[in-house]
Protein backbone atom coordinates (compact mmCIF):
# COMPACT_ATOMS: atom_id res chain seq x y z
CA UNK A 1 6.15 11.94 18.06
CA UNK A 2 8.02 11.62 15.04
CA UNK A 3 11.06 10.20 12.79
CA UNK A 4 12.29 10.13 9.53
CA UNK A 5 14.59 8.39 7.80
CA UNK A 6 15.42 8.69 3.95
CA UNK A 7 12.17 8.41 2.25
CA UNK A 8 10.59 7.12 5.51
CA UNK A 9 8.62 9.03 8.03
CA UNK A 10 7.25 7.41 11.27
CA UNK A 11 4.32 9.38 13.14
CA UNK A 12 3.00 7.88 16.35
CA UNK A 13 -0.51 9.42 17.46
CA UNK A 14 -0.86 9.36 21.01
CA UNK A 15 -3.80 8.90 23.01
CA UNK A 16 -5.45 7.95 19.58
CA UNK A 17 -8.57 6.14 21.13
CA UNK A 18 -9.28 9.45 23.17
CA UNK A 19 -9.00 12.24 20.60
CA UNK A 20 -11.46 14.71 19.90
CA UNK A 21 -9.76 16.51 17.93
CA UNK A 22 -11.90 16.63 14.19
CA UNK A 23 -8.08 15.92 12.86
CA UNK A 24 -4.22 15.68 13.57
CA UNK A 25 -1.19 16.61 11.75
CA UNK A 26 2.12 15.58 11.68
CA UNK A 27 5.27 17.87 11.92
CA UNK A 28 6.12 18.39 7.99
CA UNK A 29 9.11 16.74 6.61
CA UNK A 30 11.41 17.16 3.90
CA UNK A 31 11.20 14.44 0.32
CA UNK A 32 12.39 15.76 -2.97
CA UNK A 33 12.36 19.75 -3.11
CA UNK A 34 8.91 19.93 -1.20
CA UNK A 35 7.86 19.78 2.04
CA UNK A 36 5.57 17.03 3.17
CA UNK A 37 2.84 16.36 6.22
CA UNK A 38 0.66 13.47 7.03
CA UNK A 39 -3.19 14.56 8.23
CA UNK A 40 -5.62 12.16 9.87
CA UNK A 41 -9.03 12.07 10.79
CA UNK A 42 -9.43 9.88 13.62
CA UNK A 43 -13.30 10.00 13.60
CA UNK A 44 -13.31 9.50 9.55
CA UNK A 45 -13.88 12.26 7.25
CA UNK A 46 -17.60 12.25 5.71
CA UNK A 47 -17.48 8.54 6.18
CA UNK A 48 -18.39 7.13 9.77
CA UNK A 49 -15.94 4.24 11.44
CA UNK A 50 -12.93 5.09 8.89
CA UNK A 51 -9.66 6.28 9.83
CA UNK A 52 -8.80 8.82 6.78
CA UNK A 53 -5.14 9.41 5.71
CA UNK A 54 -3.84 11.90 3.85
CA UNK A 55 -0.64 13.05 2.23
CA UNK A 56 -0.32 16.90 1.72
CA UNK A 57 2.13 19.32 0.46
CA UNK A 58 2.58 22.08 2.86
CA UNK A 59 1.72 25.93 1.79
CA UNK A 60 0.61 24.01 -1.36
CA UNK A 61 -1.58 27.53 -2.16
CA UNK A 62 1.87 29.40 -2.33
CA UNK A 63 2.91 27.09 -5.15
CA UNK A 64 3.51 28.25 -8.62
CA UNK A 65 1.24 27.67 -11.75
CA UNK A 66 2.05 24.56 -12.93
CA UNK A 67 3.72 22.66 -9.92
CA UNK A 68 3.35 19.05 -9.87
CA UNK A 69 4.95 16.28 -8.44
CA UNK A 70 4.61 12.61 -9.51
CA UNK A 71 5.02 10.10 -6.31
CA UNK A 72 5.12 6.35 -5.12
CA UNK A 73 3.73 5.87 -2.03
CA UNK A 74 2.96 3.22 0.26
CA UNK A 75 1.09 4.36 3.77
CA UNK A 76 1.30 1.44 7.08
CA UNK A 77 -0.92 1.29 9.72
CA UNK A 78 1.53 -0.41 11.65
CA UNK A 79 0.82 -4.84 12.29
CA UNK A 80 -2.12 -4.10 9.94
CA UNK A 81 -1.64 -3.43 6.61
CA UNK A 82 0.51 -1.71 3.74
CA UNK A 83 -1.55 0.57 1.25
CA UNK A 84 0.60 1.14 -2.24
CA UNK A 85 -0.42 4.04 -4.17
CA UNK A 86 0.56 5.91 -7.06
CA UNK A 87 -0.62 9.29 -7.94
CA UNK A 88 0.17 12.68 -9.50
CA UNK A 89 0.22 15.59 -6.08
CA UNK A 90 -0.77 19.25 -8.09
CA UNK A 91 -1.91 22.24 -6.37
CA UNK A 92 -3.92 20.39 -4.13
CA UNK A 93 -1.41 18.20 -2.49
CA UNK A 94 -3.51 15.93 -1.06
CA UNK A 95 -3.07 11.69 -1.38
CA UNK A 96 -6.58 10.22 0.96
CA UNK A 97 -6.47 6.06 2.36
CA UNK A 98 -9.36 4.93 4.45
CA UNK A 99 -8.86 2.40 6.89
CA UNK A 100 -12.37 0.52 9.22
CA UNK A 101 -11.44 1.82 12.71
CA UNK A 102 -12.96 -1.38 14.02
CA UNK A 103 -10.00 -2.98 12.28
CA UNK A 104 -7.63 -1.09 14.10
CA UNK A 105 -8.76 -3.03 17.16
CA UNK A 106 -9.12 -6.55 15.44
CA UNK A 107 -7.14 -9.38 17.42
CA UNK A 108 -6.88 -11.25 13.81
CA UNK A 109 -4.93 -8.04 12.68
CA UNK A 110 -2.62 -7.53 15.09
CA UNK A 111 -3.50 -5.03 17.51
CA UNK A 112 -2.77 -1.86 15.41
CA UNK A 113 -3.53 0.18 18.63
CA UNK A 114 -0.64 -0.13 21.49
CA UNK A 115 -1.28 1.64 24.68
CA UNK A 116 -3.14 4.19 22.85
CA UNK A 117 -0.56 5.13 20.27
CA UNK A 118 -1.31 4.49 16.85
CA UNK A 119 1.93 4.40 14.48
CA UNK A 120 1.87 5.03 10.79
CA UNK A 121 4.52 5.14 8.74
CA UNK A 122 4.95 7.08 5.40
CA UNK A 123 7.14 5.72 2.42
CA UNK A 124 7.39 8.76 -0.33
CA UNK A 125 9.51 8.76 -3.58
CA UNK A 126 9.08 11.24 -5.69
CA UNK A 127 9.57 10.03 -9.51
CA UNK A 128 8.93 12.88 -11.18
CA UNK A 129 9.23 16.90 -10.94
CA UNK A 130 7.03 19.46 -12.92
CA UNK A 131 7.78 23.01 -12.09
CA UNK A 132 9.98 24.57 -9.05
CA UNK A 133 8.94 25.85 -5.85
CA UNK A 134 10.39 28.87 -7.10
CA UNK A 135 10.20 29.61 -10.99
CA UNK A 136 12.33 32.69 -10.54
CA UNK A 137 15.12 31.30 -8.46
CA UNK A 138 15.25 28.19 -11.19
CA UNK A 139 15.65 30.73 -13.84
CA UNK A 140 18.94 32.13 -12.50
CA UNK A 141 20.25 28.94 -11.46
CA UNK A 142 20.30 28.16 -15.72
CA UNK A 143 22.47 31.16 -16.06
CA UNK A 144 26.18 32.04 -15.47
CA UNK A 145 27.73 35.30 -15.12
CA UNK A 146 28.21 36.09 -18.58
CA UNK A 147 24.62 34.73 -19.70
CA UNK A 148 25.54 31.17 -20.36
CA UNK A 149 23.11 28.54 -19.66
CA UNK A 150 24.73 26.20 -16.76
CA UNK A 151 24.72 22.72 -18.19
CA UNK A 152 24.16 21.08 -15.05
CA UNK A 153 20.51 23.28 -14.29
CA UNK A 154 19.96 22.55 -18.36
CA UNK A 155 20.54 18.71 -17.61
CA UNK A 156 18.02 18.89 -14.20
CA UNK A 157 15.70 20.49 -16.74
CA UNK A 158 15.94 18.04 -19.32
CA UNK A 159 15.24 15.37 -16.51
CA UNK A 160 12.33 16.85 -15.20
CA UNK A 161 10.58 17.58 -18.93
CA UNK A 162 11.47 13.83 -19.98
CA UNK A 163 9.06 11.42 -20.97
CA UNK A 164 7.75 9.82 -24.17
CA UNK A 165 4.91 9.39 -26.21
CA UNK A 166 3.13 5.92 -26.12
CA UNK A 167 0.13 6.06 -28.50
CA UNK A 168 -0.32 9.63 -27.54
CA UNK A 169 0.34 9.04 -23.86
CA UNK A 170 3.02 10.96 -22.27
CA UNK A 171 4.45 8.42 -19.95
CA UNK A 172 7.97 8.13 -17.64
CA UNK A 173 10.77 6.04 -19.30
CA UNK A 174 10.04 3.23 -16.44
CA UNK A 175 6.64 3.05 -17.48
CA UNK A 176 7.19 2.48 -21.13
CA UNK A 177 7.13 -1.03 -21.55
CA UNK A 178 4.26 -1.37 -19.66
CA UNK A 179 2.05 0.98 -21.70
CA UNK A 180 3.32 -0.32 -24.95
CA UNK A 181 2.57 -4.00 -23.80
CA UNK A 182 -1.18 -2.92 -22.78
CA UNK A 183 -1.66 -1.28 -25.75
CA UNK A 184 -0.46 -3.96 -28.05
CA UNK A 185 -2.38 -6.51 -25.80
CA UNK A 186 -5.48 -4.38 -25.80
CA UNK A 187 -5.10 -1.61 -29.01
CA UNK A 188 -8.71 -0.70 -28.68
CA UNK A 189 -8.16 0.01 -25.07
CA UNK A 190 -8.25 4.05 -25.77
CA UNK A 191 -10.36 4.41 -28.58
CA UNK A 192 -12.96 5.77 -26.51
CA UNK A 193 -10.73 8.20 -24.50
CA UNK A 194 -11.72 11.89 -25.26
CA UNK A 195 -9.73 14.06 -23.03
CA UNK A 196 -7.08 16.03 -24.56
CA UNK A 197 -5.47 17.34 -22.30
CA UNK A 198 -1.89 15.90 -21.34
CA UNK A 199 -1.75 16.35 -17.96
CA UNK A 200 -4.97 14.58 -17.31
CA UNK A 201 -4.45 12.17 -20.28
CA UNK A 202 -0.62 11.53 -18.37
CA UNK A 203 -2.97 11.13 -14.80
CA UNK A 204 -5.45 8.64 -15.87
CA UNK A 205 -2.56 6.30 -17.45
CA UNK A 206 -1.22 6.29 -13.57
CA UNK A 207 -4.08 5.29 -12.26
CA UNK A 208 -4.25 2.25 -14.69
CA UNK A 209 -0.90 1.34 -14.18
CA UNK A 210 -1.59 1.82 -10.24
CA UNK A 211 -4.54 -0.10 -10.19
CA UNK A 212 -2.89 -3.28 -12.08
CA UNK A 213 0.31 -2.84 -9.88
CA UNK A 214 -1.93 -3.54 -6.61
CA UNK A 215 -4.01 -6.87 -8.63
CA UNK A 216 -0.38 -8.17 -8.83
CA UNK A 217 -0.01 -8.18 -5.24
CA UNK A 218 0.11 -10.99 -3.16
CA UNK A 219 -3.03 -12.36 -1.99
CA UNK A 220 -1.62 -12.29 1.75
CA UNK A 221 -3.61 -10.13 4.37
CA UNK A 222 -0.30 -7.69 4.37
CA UNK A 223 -0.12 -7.26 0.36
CA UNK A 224 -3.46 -7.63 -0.77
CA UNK A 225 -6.48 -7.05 1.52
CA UNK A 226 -10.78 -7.89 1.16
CA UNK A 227 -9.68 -3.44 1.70
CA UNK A 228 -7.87 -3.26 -1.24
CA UNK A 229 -10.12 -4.60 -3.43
CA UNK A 230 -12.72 -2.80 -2.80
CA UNK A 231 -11.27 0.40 -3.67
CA UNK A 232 -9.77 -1.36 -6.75
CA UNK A 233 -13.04 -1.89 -7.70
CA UNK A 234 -13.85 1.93 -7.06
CA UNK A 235 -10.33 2.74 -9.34
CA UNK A 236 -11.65 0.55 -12.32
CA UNK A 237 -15.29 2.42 -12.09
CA UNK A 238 -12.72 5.88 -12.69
CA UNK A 239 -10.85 4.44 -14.91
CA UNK A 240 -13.83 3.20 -17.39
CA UNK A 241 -15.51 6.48 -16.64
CA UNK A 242 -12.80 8.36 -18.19
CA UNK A 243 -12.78 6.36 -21.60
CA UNK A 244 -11.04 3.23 -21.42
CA UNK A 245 -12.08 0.15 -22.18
CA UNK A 246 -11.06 -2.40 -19.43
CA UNK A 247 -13.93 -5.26 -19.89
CA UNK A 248 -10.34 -7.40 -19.51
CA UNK A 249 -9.18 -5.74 -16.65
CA UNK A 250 -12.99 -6.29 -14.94
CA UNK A 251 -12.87 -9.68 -15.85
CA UNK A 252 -9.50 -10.13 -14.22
CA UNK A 253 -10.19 -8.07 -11.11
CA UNK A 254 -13.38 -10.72 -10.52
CA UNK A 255 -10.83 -13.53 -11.31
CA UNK A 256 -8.70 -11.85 -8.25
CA UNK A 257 -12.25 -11.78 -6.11
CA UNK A 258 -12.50 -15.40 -6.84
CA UNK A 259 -8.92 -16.39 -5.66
CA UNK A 260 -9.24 -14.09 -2.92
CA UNK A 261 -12.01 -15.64 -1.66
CA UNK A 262 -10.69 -19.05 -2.00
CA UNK A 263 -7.41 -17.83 -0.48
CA UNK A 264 -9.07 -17.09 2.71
CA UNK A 265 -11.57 -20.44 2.90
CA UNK A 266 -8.26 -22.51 1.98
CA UNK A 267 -7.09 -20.60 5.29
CA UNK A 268 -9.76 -21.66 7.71
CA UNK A 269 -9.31 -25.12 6.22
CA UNK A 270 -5.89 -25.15 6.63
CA UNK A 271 -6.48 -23.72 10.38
CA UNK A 272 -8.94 -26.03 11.35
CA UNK A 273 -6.57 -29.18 9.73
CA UNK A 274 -3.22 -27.81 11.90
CA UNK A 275 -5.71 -27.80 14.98
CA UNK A 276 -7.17 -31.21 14.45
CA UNK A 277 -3.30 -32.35 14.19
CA UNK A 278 -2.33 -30.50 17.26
CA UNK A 279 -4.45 -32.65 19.31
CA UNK A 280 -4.04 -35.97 17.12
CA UNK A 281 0.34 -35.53 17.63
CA UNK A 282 -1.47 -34.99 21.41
CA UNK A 283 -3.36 -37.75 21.75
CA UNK A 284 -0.59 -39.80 19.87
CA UNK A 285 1.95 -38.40 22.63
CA UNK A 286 -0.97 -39.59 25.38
CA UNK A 287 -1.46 -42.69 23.81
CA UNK A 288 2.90 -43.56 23.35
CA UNK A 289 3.01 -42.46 26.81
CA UNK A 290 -0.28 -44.93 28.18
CA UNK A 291 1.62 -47.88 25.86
CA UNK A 292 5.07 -47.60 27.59
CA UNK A 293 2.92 -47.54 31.06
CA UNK A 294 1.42 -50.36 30.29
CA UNK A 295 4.01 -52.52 28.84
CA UNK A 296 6.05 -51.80 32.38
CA UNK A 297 2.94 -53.31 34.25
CA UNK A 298 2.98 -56.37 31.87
CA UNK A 299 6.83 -56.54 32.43
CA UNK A 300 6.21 -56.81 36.30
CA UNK A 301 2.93 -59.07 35.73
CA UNK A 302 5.66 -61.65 33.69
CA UNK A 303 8.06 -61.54 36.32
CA UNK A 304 7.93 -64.97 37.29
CA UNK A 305 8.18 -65.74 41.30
CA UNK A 306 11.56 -66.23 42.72
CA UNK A 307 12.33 -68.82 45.68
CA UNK A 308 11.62 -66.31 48.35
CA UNK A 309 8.32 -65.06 46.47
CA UNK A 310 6.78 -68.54 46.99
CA UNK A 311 8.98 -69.88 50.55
């Protein structure tokens, strides 16, 4: 069963805790110019005890040289947790998230599994185009009759070739600022970097940018998860393997450990001081209710005897 709406696409599995099926698929669904379909593994995929996610791009091998799309993402395993990603789709349209099945089942989570159906929901925006799904058609669409270029397909075109050069990074317009501040934080960050191509150079800035935009989340079980950083520390071992220098970033993401940690035994603190309070506010409730007993029984003892009492 499925829904979409907008950028949002619901898929409830059904029967989830019985499947032996090796893996599912969604119906596809329409975001951007491209059609879309979520794939699970319910077993795991080369990894025992994890659910694996992943994105495609249907009849991706019918695609043109060159396609790419750029898209933010953000999977939910529903009344568990919110995964944000951020990554370039090429030919292989394919965007992976593990999640621990034993999770799924966890009390403290939420009871991701409800009467067998397991719902996950799919948030896609797709920020940037590269290429058409037809090179031809997009061709003809740039001329008119008499072999004028049509200024609206030369303004779509100029949209999807935009971006700008930040210290010989190719980057989107929205991610500008950021780039320019991490390279004027950190100018030696790159000086290391080797690869030359663009598309690869333009990929591995992503996954910087990516990786810092999920540190920035909130420490919260929902926004930022013992999960998450685990593959963020995975994501900084890519992202030093390809030539960057990050000792900052490292330093920062054990700094994020740290809190993260502290987060969660400030939680059990806090649990075990609401408990304790629970049953002082009940003992104090007892105890109010014991004093007002007893102060009627001292009221009567007081009484003093009337003429009748001692005649």
């Amino acid at each position: 069963m499925a829904k979409q709406v907008g950028k949002r696409f619901a898929w409830v599995i059904k029967d989830f805790s019985s499947l032996q099926s090796e893996r599912v698929y969604s119906v596809s669904f329409v975001i951007g110019d491209c059609k879309w379909r979520l794939c699970a593994y319910p077993k795991g995929r080369n990894i025992n005890k994890y659910l694996s996610l992943f994105l495609e791009v249907v009849d991706f091998e019918s695609l043109p040289s060159g396609w790419s799309r750029y898209v933010k993402m953000r999977l939910t395993v529903v009344k568990q947790k919110r995964i944000a990603g951020l990554m370039r789709r090429t030919w292989s349209g394919v965007f992976q998230q593990c999640f621990p099945l034993p999770n799924l089942r966890t009390r403290m989570i939420g009871f991701s599994i409800v009467n067998g159906e397991l719902m996950i929901v799919a948030n896609v925006e797709v920020v940037e185009v590269i290429g058409t799904l037809d090179e031809s058609e997009s061709l003809s669409k740039m001329k008119l009759d008499d072999g004028e270029k049509s200024s609206d397909s030369l303004n779509q075109t100029k949209q999807v070739k935009e971006s700008i050069d930040v210290n010989g990074f190719q980057v989107l317009p929205s991610q500008v600022e950021n780039v320019r501040s991490i390279f004027e934080r950190h100018p030696d960050i790159a000086v290391e970097f080797r690869a030359k191509n663009q598309h690869l150079r333009k990929a591995c800035v992503n996954f910087l940018l990516s990786l810092i935009e999920t540190m920035c989340q909130s420490l919260e079980l929902e926004e930022l998860s013992n999960e998450d950083l685990v593959e963020a520390d995975i994501a900084l071992t890519y992202v030093k393997d390809a030539g960057f220098k990050v000792d900052w970033l490292e330093k920062k993401l054990e700094e994020v450990k740290e809190k993260k940690e502290k987060e969660q035994s400030d939680m059990a603190q806090l649990q075990e001081m609401e408990d304790n309070l629970l049953k002082l506010k009940q003992n104090c409730s007892n105890l109010d209710a014991l004093v007002e007993k007893k102060k009627d029984e001292l009221s009567v003892t007081r009484s003093p005897l009337s003429f009748d009492d001692v005649v």
